[in-house]
N, C-alpha and C. Protein backbone atom coordinates (compact mmCIF):
# COMPACT_ATOMS: atom_id res chain seq x y z
N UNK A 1 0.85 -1.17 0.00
CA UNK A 1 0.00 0.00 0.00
C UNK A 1 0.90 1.23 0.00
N UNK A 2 0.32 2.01 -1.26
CA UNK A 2 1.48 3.16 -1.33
C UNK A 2 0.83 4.45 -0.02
N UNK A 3 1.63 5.25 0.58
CA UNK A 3 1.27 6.21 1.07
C UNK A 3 1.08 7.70 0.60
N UNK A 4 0.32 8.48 0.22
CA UNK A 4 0.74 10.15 -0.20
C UNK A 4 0.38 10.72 0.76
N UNK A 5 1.94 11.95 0.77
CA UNK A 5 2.03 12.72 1.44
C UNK A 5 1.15 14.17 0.95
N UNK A 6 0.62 15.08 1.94
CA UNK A 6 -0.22 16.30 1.40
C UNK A 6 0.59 17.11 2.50
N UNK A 7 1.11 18.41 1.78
CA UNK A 7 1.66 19.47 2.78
C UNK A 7 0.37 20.62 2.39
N UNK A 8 0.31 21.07 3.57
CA UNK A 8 -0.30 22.13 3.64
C UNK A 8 0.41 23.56 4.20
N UNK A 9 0.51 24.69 3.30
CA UNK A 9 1.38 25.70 3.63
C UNK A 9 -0.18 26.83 3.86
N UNK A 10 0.40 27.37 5.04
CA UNK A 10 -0.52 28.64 4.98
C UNK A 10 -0.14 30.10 5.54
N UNK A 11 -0.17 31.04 5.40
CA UNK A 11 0.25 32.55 5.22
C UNK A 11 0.17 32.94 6.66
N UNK A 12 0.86 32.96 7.30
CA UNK A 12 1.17 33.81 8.76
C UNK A 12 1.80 35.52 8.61
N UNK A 13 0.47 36.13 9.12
CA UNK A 13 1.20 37.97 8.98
C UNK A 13 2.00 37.83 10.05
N UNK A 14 3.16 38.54 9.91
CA UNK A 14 3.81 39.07 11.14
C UNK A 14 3.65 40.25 11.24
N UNK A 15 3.94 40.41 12.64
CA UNK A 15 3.84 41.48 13.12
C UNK A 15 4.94 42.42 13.63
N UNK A 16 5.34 43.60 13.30
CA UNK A 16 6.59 44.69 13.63
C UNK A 16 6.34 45.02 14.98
N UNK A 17 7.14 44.78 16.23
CA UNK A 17 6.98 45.31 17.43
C UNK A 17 5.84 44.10 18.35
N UNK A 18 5.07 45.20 18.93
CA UNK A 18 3.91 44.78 19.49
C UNK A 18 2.72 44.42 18.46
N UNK A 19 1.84 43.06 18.98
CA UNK A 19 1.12 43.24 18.47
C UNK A 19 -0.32 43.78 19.33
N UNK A 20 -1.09 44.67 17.72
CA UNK A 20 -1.78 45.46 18.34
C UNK A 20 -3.24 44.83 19.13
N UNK A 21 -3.72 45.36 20.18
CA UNK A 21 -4.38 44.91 21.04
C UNK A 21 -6.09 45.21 20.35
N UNK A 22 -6.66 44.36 20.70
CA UNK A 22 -8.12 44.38 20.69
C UNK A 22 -8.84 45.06 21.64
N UNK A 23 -9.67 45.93 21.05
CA UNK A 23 -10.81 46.29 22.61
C UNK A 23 -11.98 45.11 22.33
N UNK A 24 -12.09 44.78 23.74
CA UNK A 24 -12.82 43.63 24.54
C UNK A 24 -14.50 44.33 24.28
N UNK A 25 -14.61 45.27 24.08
CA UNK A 25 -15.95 45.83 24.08
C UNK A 25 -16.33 45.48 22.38
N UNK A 26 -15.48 45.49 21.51
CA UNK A 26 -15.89 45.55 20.27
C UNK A 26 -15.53 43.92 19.66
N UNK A 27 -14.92 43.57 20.80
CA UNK A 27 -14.84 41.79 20.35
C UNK A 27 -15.90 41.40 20.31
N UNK A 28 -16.30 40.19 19.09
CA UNK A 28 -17.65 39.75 19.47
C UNK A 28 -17.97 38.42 20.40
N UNK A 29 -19.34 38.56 20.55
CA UNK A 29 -19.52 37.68 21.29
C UNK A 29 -19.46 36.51 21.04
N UNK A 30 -18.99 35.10 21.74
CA UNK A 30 -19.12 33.59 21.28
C UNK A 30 -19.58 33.28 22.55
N UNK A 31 -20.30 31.90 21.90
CA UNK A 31 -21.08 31.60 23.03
C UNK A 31 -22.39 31.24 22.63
N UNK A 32 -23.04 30.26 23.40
CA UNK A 32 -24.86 30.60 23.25
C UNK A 32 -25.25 31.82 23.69
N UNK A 33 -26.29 32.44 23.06
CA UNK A 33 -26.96 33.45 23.59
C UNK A 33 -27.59 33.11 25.29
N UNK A 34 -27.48 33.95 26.27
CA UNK A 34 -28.22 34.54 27.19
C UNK A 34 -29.53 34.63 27.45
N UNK A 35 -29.97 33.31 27.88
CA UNK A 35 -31.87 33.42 27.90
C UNK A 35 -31.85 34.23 29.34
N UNK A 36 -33.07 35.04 29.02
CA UNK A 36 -33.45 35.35 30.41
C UNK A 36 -33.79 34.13 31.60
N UNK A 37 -33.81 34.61 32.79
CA UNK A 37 -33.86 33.88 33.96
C UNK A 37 -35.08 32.86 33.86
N UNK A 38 -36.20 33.53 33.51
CA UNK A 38 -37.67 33.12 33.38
C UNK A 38 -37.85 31.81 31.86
N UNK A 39 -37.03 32.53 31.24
CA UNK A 39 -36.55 31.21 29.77
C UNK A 39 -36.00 29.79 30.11
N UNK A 40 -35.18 30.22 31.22
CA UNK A 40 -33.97 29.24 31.70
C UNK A 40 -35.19 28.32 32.15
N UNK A 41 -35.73 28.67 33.18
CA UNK A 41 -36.47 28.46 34.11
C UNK A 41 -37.60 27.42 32.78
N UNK A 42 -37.79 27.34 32.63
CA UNK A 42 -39.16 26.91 31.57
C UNK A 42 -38.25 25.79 30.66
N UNK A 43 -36.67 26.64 30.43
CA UNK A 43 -36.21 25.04 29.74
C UNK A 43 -35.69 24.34 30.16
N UNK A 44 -35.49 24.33 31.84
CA UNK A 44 -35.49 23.31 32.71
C UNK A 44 -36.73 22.04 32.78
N UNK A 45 -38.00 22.61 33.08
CA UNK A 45 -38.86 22.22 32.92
C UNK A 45 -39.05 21.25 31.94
N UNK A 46 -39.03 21.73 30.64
CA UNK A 46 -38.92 21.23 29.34
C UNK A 46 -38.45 20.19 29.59
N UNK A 47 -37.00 20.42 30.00
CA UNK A 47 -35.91 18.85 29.68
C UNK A 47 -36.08 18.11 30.93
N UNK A 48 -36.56 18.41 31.97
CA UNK A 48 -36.92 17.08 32.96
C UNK A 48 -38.45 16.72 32.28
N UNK A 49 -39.26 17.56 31.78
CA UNK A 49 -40.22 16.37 31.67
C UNK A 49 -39.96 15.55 30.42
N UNK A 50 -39.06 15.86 29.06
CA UNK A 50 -38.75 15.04 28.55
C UNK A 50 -37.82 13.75 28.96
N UNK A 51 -36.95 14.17 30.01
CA UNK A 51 -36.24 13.18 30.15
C UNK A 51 -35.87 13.18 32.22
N UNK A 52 -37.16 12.73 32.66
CA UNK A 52 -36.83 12.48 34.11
C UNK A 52 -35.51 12.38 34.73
N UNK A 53 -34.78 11.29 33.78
CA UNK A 53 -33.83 11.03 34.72
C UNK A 53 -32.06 11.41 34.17
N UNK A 54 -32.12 12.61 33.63
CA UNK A 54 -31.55 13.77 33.21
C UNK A 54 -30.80 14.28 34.77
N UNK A 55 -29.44 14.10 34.42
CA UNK A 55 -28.76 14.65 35.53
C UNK A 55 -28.36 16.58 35.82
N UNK A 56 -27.91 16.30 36.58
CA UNK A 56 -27.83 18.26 36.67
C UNK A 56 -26.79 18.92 35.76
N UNK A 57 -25.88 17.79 35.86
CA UNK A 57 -24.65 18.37 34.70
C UNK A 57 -25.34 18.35 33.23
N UNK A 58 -25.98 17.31 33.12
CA UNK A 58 -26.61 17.61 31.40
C UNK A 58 -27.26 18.61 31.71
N UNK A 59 -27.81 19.28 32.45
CA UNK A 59 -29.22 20.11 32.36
C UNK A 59 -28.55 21.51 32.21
N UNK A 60 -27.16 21.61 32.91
CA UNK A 60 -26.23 22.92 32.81
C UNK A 60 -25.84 22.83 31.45
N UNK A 61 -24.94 21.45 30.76
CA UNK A 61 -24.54 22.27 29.71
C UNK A 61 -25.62 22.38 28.51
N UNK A 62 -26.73 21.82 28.76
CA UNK A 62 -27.65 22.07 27.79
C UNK A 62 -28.40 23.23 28.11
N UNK A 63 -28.62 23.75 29.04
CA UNK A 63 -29.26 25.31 28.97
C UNK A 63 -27.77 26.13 28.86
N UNK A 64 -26.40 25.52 28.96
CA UNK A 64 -25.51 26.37 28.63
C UNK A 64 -25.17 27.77 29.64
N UNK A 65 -25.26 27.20 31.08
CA UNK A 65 -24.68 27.95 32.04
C UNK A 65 -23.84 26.93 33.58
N UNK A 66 -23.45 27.88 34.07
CA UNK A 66 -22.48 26.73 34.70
C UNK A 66 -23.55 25.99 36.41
N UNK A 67 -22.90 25.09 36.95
CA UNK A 67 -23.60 23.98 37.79
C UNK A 67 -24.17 25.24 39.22
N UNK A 68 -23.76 25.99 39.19
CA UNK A 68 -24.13 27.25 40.58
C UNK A 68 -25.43 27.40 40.43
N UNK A 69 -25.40 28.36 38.76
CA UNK A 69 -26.73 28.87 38.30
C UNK A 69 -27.80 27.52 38.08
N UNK A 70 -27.36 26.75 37.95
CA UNK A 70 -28.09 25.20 38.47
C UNK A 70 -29.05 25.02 39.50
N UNK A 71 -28.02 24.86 40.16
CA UNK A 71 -28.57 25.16 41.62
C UNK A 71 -29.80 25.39 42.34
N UNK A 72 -29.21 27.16 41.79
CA UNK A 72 -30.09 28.00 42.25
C UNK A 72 -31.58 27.49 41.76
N UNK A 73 -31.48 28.08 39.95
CA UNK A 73 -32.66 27.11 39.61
C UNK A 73 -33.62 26.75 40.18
N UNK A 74 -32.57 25.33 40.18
CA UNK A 74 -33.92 23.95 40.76
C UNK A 74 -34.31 24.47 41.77
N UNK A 75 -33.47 25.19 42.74
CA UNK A 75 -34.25 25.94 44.43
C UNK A 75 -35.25 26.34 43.81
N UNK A 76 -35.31 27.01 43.13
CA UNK A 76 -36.68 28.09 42.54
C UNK A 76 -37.33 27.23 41.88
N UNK A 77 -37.03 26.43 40.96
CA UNK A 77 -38.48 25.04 40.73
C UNK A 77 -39.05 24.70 41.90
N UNK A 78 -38.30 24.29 42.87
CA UNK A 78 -38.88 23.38 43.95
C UNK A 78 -39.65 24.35 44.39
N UNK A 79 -39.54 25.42 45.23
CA UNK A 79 -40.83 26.54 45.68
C UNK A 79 -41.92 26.70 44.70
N UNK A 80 -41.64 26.51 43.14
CA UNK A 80 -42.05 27.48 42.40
C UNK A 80 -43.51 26.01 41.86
N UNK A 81 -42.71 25.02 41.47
CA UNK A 81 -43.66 23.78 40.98
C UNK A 81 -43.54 22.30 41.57
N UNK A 82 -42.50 22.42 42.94
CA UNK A 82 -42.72 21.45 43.85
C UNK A 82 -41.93 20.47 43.27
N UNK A 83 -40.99 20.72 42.46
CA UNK A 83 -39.82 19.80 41.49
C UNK A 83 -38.65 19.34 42.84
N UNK A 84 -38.63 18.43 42.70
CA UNK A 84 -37.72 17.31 43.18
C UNK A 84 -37.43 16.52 43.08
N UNK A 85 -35.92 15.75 43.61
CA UNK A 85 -35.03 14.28 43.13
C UNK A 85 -35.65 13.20 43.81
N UNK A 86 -36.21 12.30 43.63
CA UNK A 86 -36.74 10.78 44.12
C UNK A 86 -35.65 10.02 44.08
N UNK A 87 -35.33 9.00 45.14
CA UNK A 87 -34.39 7.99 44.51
C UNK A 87 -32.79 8.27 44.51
N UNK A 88 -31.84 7.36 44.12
CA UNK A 88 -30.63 7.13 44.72
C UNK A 88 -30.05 8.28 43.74
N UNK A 89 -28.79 8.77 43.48
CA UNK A 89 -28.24 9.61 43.28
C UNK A 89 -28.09 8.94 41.91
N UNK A 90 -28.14 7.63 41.49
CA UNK A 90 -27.61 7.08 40.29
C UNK A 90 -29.22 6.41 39.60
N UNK A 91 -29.92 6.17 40.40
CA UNK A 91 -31.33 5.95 39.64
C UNK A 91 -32.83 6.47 40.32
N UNK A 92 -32.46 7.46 40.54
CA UNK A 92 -33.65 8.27 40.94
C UNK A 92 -33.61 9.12 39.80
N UNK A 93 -34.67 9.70 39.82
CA UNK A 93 -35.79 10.56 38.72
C UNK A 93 -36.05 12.06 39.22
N UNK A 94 -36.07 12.96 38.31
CA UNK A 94 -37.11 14.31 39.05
C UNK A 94 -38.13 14.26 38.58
N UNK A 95 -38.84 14.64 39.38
CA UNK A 95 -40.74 14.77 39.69
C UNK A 95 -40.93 15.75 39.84
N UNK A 96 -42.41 16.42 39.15
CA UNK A 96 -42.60 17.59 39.05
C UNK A 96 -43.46 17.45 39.78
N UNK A 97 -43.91 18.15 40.97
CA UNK A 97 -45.41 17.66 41.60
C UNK A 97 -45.81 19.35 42.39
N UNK A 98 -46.60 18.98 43.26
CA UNK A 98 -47.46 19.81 44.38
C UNK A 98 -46.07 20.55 45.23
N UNK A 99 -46.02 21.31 45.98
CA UNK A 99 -44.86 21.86 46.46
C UNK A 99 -45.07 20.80 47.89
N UNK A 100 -43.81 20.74 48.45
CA UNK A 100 -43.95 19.79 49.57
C UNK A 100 -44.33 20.69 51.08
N UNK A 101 -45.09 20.65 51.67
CA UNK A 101 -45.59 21.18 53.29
C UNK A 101 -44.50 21.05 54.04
N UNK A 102 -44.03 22.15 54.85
CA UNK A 102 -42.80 22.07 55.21
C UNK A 102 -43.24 21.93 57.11
């Protein structure tokens, strides 16, 4: 079996001195967009009732914010629609139910 080789050459500017700096204000943005709090909130919802047993780390990087703002969240489901974890840490489910009587 013969082998071919492929070079790939590509054009590097240099730069004289320093190179010049970017303003951070006019960089653009990357990233998912920024749902509001109340968005977040609803596509939490969304993805536990599609998928109960959906852990917290999927649920962060799929609404695309980090495990804190998580958190908080679910605190505010649970007051808000009585959402909570059933079950062992590895096969328990969230349930959306009645808020629990404290």
């Amino acid at each position: 079996m013969e082998v071919d080789e492929v070079a790939l050459v590509l054009p590097i500017q240099r730069f004289e001195g320093t190179a010049p700096k970017s303003d951070p204000k006019s960089a653009p943005k990357v990233g998912p967009k920024k749902l509001a709090p109340q968005a977040r909130l609803d596509m939490i919802i969304a993805l536990v009732k599609d998928n109960p047993l959906i852990t917290r780390e999927e649920i962060a990087k799929t609404v695309g914010v980090g495990h804190t703002t998580i958190q908080n969240d679910l605190r505010i489901l649970k007051e808000q629609h009585g959402l909570r974890y059933e079950g062992s840490s590895k096969t328990g489910q969230w349930v959306i139910g009645e808020k629990e009587e404290q």
